[in-house]
C-alpha atoms as a PDB file:
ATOM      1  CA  UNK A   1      -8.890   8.538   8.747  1.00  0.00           C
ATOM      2  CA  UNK A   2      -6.843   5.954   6.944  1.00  0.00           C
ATOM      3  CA  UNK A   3      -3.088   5.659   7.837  1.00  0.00           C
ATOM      4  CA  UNK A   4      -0.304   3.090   6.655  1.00  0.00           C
ATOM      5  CA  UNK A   5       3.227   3.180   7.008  1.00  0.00           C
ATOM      6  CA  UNK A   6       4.840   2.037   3.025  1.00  0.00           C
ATOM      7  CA  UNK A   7       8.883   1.056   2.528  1.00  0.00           C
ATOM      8  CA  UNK A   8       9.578   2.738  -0.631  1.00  0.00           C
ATOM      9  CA  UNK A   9      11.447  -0.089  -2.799  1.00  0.00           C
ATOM     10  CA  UNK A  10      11.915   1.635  -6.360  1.00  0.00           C
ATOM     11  CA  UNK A  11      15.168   2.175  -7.379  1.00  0.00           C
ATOM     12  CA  UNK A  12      15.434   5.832  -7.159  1.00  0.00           C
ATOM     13  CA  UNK A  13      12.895   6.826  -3.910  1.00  0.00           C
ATOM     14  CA  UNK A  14      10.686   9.796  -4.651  1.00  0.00           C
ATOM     15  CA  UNK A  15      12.927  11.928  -6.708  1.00  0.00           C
ATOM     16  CA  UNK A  16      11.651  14.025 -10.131  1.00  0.00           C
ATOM     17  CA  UNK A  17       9.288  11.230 -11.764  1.00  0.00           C
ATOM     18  CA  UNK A  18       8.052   9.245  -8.834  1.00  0.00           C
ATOM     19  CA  UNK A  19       7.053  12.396  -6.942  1.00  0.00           C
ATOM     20  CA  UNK A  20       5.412  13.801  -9.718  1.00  0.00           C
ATOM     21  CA  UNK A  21       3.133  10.207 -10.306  1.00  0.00           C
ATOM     22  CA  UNK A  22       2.802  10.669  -6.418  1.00  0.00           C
ATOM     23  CA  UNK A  23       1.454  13.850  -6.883  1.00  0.00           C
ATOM     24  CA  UNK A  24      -0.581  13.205 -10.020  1.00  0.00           C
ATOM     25  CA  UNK A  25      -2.530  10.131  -8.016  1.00  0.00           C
ATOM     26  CA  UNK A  26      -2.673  12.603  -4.999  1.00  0.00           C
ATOM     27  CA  UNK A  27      -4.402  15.393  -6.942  1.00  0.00           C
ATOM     28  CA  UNK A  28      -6.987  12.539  -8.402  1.00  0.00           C
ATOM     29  CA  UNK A  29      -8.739  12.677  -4.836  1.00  0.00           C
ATOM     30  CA  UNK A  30     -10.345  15.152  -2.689  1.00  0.00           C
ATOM     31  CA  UNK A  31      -9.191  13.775   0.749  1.00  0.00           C
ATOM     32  CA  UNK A  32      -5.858  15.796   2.569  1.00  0.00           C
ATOM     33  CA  UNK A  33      -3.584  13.210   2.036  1.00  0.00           C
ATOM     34  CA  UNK A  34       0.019  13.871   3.928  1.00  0.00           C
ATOM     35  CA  UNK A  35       3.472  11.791   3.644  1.00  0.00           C
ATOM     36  CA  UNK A  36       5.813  11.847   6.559  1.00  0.00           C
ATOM     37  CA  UNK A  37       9.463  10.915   6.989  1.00  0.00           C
ATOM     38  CA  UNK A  38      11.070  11.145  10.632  1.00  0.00           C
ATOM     39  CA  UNK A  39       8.656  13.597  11.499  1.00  0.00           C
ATOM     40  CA  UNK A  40       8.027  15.961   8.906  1.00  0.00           C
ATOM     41  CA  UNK A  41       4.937  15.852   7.393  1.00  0.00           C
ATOM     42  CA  UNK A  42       4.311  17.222   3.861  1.00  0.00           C
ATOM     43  CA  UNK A  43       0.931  17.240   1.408  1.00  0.00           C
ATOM     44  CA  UNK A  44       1.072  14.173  -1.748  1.00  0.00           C
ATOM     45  CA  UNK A  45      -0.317  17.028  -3.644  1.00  0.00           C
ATOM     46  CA  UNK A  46       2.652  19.055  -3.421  1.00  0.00           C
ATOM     47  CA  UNK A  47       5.927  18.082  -5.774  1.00  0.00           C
ATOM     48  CA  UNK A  48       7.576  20.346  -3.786  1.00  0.00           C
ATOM     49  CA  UNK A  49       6.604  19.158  -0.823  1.00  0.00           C
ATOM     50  CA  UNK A  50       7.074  15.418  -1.648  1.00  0.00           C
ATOM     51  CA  UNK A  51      11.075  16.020  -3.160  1.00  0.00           C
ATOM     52  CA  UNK A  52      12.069  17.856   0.333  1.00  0.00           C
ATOM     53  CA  UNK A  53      11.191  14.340   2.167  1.00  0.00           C
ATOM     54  CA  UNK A  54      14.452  13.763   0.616  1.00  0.00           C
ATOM     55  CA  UNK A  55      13.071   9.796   0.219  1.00  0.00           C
ATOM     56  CA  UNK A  56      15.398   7.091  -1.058  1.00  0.00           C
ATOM     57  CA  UNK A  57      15.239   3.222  -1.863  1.00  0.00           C
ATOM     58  CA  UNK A  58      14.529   1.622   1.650  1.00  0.00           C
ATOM     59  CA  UNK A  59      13.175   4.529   3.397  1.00  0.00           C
ATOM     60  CA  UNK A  60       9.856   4.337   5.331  1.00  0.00           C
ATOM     61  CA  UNK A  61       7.667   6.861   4.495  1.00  0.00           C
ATOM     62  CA  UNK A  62       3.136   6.882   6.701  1.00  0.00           C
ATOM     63  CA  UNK A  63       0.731   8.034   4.734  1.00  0.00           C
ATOM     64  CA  UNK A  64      -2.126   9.650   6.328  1.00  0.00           C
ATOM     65  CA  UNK A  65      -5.518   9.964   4.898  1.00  0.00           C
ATOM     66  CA  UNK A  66      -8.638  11.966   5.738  1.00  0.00           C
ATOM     67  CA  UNK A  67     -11.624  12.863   3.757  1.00  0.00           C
ATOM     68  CA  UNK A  68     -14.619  11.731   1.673  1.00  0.00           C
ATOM     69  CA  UNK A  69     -12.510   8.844  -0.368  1.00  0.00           C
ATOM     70  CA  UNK A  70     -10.228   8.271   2.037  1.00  0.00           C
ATOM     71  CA  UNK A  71     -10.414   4.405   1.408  1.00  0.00           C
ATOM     72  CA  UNK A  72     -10.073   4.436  -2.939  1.00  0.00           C
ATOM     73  CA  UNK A  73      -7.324   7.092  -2.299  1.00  0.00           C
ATOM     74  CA  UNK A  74      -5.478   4.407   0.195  1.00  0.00           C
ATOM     75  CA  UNK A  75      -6.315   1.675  -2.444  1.00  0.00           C
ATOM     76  CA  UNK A  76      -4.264   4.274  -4.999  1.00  0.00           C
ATOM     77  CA  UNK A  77      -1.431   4.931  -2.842  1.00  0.00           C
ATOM     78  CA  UNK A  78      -0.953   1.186  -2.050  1.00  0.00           C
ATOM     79  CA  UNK A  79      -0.739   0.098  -5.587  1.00  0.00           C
ATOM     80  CA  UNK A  80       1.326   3.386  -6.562  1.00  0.00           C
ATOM     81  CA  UNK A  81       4.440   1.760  -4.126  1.00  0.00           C
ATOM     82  CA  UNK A  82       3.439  -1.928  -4.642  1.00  0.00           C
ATOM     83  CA  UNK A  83       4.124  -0.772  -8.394  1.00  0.00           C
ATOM     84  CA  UNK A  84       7.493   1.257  -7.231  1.00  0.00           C
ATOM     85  CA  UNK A  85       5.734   4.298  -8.871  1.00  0.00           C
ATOM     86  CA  UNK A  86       5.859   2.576 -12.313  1.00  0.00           C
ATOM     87  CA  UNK A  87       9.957   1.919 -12.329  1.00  0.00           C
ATOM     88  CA  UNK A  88      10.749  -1.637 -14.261  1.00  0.00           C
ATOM     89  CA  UNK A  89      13.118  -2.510 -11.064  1.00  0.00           C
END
């Protein structure tokens, strides 16, 4: 299991478009991969599930990772918010 805790530092947090290019990396693995905020815990697969984290600019969000590419899907996720899920600021 890989887990790392992320400060989300795009200008919008994970509302409509970041979720959905959180979900779109999340669906490119077949590990459970899970995003929490103050204690709830929702699936990166899920745009649903991602947009009722409610997550804004400054927030810290874990990621949790467990299955057969755990490590690439890690490697994803850490680029995804070093990028700010694609935003120019």
């Amino acid at each position: 299991m890989q887990q790392r805790d992320f400060v989300v530092e795009n200008r919008v947090g994970l509302h409509a478009r970041p979720a959905a290019v959180c979900v779109q990396v999340g669906n490119k693995f077949k590990s459970k991969i899970l995003v929490r905020r103050d204690g709830k815990s929702v699936s990166a697969k899920s745009i649903l599930g991602v947009l009722s984290l409610g997550v804004e600019r400054g927030m810290r969000i874990s990621v949790e990772i467990e299955g057969e590419d755990e490590q690439e899907a890690m490697k994803a996720f850490s680029e995804l918010v070093a990028n700010r899920f694609g935003d120019e600021e």
